[in-house]
Protein backbone atom coordinates (compact mmCIF):
# COMPACT_ATOMS: atom_id res chain seq x y z
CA UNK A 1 0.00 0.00 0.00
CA UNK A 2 1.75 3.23 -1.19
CA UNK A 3 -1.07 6.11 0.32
CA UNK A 4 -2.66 5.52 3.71
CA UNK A 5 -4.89 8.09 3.12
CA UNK A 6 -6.59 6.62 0.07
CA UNK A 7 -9.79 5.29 0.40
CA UNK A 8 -9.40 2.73 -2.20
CA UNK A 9 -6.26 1.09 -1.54
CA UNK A 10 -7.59 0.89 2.45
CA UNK A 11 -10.42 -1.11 0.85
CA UNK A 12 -8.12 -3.29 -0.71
CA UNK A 13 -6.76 -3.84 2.26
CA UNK A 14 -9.21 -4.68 4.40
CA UNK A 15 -11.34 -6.82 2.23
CA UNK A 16 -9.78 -9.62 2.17
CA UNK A 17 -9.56 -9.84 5.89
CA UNK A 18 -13.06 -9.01 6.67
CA UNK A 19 -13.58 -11.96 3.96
CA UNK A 20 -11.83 -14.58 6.12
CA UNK A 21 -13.86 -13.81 8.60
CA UNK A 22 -17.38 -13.11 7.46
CA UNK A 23 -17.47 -14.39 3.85
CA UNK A 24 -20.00 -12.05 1.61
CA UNK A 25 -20.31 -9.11 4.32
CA UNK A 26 -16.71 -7.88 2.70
CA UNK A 27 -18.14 -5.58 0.16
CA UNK A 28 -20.62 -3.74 2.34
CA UNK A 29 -18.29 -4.03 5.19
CA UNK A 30 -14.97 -2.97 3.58
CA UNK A 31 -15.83 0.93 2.48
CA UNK A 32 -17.29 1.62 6.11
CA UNK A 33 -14.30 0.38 8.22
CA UNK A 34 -12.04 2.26 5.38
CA UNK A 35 -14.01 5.44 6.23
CA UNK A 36 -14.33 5.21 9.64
CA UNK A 37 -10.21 4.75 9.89
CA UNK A 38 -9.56 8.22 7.45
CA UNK A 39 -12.17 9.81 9.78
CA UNK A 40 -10.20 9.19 12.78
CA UNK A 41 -6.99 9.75 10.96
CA UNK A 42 -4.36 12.35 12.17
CA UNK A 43 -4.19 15.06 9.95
CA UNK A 44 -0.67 16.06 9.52
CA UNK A 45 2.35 13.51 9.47
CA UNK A 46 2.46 9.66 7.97
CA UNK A 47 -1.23 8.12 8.24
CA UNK A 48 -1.76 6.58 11.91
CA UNK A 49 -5.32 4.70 12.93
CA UNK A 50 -5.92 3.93 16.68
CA UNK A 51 -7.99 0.71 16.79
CA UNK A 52 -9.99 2.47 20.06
CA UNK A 53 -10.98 5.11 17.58
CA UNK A 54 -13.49 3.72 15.77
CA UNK A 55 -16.24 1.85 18.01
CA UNK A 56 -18.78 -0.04 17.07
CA UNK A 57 -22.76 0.12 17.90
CA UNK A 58 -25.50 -2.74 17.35
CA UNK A 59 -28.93 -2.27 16.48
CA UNK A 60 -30.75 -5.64 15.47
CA UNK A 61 -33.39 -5.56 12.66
CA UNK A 62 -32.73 -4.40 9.31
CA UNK A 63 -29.60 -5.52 7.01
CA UNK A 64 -26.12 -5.21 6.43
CA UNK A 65 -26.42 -2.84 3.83
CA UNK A 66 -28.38 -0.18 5.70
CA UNK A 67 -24.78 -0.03 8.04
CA UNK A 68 -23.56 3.30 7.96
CA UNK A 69 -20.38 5.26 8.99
CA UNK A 70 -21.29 8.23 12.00
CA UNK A 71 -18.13 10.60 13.25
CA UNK A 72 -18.70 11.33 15.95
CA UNK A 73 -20.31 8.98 18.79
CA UNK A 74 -23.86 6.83 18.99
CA UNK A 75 -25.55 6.52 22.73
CA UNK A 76 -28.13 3.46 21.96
CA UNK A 77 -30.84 5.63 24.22
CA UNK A 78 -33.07 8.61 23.68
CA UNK A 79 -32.93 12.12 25.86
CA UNK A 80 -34.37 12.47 29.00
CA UNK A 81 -35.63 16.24 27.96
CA UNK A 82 -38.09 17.02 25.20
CA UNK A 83 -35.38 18.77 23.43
CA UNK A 84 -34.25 16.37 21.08
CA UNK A 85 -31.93 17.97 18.37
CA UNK A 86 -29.18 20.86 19.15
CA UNK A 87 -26.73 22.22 16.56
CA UNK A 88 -23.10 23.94 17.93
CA UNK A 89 -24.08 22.47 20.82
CA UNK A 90 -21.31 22.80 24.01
CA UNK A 91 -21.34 20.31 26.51
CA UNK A 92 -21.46 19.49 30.10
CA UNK A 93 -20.32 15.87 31.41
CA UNK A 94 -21.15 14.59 34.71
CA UNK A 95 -19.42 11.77 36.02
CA UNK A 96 -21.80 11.89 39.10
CA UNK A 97 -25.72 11.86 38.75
CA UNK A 98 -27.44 15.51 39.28
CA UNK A 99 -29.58 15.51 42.37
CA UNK A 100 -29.68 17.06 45.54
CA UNK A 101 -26.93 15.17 47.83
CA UNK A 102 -28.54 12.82 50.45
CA UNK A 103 -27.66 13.54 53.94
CA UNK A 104 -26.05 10.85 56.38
CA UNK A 105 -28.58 10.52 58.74
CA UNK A 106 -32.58 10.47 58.03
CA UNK A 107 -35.11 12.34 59.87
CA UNK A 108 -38.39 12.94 61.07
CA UNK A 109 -40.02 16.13 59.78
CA UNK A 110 -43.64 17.20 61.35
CA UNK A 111 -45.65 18.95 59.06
CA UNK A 112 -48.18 20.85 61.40
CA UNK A 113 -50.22 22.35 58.51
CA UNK A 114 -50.35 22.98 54.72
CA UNK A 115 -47.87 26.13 54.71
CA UNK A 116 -45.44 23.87 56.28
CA UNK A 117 -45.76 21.37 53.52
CA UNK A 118 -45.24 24.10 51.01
CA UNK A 119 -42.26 25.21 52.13
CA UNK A 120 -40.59 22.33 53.05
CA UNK A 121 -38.67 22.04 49.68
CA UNK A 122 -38.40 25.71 48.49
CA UNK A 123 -34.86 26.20 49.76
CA UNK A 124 -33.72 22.55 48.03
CA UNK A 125 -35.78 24.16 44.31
CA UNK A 126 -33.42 27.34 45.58
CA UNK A 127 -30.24 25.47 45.59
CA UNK A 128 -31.15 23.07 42.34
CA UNK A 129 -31.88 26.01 40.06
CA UNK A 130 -29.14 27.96 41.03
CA UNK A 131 -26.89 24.76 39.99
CA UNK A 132 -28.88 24.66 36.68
CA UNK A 133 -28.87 28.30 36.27
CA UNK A 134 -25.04 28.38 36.40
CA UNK A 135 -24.48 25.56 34.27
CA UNK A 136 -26.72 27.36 31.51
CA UNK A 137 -24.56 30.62 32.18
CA UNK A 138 -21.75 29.01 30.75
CA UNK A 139 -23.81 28.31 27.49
CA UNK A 140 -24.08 24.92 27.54
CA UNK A 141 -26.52 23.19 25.35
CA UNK A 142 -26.36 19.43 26.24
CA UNK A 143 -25.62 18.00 29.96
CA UNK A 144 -24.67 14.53 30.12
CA UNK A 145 -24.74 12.48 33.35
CA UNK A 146 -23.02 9.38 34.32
CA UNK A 147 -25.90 8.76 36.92
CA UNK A 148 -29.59 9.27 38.00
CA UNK A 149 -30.52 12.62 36.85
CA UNK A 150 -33.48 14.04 39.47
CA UNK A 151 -37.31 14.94 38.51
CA UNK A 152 -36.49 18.33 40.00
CA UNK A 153 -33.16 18.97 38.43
CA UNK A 154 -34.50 17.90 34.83
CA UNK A 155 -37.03 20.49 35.13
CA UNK A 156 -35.02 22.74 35.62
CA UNK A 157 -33.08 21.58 32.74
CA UNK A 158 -36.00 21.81 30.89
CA UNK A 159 -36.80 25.54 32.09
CA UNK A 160 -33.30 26.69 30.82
CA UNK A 161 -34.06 25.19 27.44
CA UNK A 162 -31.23 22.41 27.50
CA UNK A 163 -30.74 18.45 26.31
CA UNK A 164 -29.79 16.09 29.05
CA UNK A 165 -28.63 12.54 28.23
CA UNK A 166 -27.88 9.77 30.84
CA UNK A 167 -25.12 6.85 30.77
CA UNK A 168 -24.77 4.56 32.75
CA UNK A 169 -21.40 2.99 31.89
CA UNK A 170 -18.05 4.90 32.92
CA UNK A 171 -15.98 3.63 29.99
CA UNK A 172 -19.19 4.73 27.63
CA UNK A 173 -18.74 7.91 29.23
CA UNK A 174 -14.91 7.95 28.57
CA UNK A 175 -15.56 7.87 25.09
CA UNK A 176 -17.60 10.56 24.66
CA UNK A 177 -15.42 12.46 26.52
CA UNK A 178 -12.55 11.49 24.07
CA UNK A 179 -15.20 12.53 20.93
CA UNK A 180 -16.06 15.72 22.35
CA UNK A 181 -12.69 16.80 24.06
CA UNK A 182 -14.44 17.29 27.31
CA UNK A 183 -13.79 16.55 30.98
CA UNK A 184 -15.92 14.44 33.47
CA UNK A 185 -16.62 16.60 36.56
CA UNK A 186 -17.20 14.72 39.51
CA UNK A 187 -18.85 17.73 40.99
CA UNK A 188 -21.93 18.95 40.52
CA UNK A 189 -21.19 22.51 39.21
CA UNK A 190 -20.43 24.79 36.19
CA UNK A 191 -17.43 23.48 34.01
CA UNK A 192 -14.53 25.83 32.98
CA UNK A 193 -13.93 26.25 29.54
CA UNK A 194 -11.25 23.79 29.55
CA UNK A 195 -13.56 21.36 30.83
CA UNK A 196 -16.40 21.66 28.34
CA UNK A 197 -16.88 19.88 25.09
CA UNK A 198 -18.15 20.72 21.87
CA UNK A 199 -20.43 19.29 19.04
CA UNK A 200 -21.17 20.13 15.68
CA UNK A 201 -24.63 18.54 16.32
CA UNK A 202 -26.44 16.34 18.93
CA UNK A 203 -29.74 14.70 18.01
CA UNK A 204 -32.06 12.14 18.73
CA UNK A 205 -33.12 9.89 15.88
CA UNK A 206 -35.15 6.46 15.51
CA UNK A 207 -33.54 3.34 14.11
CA UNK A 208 -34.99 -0.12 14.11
CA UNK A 209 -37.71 1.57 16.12
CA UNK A 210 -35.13 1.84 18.97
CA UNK A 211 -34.58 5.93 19.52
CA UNK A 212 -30.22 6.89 19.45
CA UNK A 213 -28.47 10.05 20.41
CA UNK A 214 -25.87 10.48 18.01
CA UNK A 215 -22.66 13.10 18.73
CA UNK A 216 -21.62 14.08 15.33
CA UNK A 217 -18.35 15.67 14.50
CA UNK A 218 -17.65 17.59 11.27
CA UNK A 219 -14.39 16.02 10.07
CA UNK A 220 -13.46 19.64 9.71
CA UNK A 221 -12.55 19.96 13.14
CA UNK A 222 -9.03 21.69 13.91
CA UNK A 223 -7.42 18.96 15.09
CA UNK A 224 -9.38 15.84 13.30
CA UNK A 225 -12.81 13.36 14.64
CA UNK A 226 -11.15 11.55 17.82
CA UNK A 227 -13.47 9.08 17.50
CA UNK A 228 -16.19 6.96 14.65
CA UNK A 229 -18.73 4.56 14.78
CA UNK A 230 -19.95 2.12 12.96
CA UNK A 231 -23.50 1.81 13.14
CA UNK A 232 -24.31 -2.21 12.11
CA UNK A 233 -27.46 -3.73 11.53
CA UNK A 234 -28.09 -7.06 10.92
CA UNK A 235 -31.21 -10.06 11.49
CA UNK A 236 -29.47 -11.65 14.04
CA UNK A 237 -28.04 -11.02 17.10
CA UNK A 238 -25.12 -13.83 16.22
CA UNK A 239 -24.86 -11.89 12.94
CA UNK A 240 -24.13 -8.90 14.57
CA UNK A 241 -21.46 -10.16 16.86
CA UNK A 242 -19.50 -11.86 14.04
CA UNK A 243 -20.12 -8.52 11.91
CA UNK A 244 -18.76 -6.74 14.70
CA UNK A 245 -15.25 -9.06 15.11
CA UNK A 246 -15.03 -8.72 11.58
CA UNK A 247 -14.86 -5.10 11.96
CA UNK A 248 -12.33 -4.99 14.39
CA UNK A 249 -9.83 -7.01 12.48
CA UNK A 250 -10.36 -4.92 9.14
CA UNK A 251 -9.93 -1.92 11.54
CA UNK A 252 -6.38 -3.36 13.17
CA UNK A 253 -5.23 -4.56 9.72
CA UNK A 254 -5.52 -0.91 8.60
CA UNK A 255 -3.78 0.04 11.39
CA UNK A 256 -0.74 -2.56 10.75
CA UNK A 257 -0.85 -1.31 6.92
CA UNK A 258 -0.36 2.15 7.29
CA UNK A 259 2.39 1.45 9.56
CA UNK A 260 3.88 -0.91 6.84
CA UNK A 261 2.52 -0.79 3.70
CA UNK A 262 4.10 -4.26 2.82
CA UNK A 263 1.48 -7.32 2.35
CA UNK A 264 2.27 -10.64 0.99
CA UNK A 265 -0.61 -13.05 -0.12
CA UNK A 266 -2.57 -15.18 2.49
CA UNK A 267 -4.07 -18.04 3.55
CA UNK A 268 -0.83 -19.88 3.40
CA UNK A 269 -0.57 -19.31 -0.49
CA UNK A 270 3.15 -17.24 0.63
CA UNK A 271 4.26 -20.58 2.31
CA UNK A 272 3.01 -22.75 -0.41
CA UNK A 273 4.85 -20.77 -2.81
CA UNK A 274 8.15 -20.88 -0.56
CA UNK A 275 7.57 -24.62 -0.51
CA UNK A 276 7.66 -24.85 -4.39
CA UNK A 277 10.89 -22.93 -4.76
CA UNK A 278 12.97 -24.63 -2.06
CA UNK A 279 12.06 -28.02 -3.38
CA UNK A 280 12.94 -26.61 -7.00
CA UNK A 281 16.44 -25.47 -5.54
């Protein structure tokens, strides 16, 4: 291979080990790994692909062919808010869930008469909204928390006209952090600008008739996508699995290539041919 950065001799490439390992995917399979690794590419220098660059997300139903290429990342759940699309969107990650902190020790309150039970949670609204309020300040458009996100907190998230997204898995969270150069906070508070992310677009969309939030990048972006998925659909769940191994061996045999753009043949036919020549000699 003579130009890691062309599409076409990637596919050539990668073919013929997504072949091996899921026979007649390879030519559906082949142009989406190929542009999912020149997404992710750095931009200046020789060609380098980082197999945890590319990830890969599974929604059953459908077929191969309606597998596409997203850069940016794909959260297999829908938005807690009714806002549902945002465009230049900054964002806010939580690596702790937004609600009011619960206190060591539990209580007995008396409520004596119907002013008492109106006031009882004015000062925690107080405190929440202020926390939301200042988050907003900083013009974020999209929070994202790595736990429960409170009925009182989301409406305030609501009031201040912003997106909120929950996941639940830390190294899920890690990777949107990687595609949106943002930092977790684990308090809850406004970020600093260092510590906020940014989005060309965030948006909820229905596939399979199971609702995503896909993060997508422009691959204009100063300093290149960090991170692409693969969005595969298949009939079967098994399908999907060995669609999804597949992947990750066309994506680490691009890797391997544009370090050394040397291949010999396959499938033993280099040994074979070795075999003929020493017992000619």
């Amino acid at each position: 291979m003579k130009d890691g950065r062309n599409k076409d001799e990637l596919i050539k490439v990668i073919k013929p080990v997504l072949a091996a390992k899921q026979y007649g995917t390879e030519d559906a399979l082949a142009p989406l790994v190929a542009d999912a690794c020149l997404g992710t590419m750095n931009i200046g220098g020789a060609p380098r692909v980082t197999a945890e660059s590319v990830r890969v997300a599974k929604i059953l139903g459908g077929n191969i062919r309606q597998s596409q290429v997203i850069h940016g990342y794909v959260a297999l759940r829908g938005a807690e808010t009714t806002l549902t699309s945002v465009e230049d969107a900054r964002v806010t990650i939580f690596g702790c869930g937004i609600e009011a902190s619960s206190t060591e020790a539990k209580g007995t309150v008396l409520m004596e008469s119907a002013e008492d039970l109106k006031t009882y949670n004015i000062t925690e609204e107080e405190k929440m909204e202020e926390i939301i309020k200042s988050i907003a300040d900083t013009g974020t458009k999209v929070i994202v928390s790595g736990g429960s996100v409170s009925e009182m907190a989301l409406h305030f998230i609501e009031r201040y006209n912003m997106m909120c997204l929950k996941i639940g898995s830390k190294w899920e969270l890690r990777r949107l952090c990687s595609a949106t150069n943002a930092t977790a906070l684990v308090r809850l508070g406004p970020a600093t600008p260092d510590e906020m992310g940014f989005c060309d677009s965030v948006s909820v969309q229905e596939v399979g008739g199971k609702p995503i939030t896909i993060f997508k990048q422009n691959r204009s972006v100063k300093d290149g996508c960090r991170l692409s998925t693969i969005l595969l659909r298949a009939s079967t769940s098994s399908l999907l699995a060995d669609m999804e191994r597949a992947v990750d061996d066309g994506v680490h045999a691009a890797r391997i290539a544009c370090k050394d753009g040397r291949l010999v043949p396959g499938a033993g036919a280099t040994e074979m041919e070795l075999s003929v020549k020493i017992k000619g000699y």
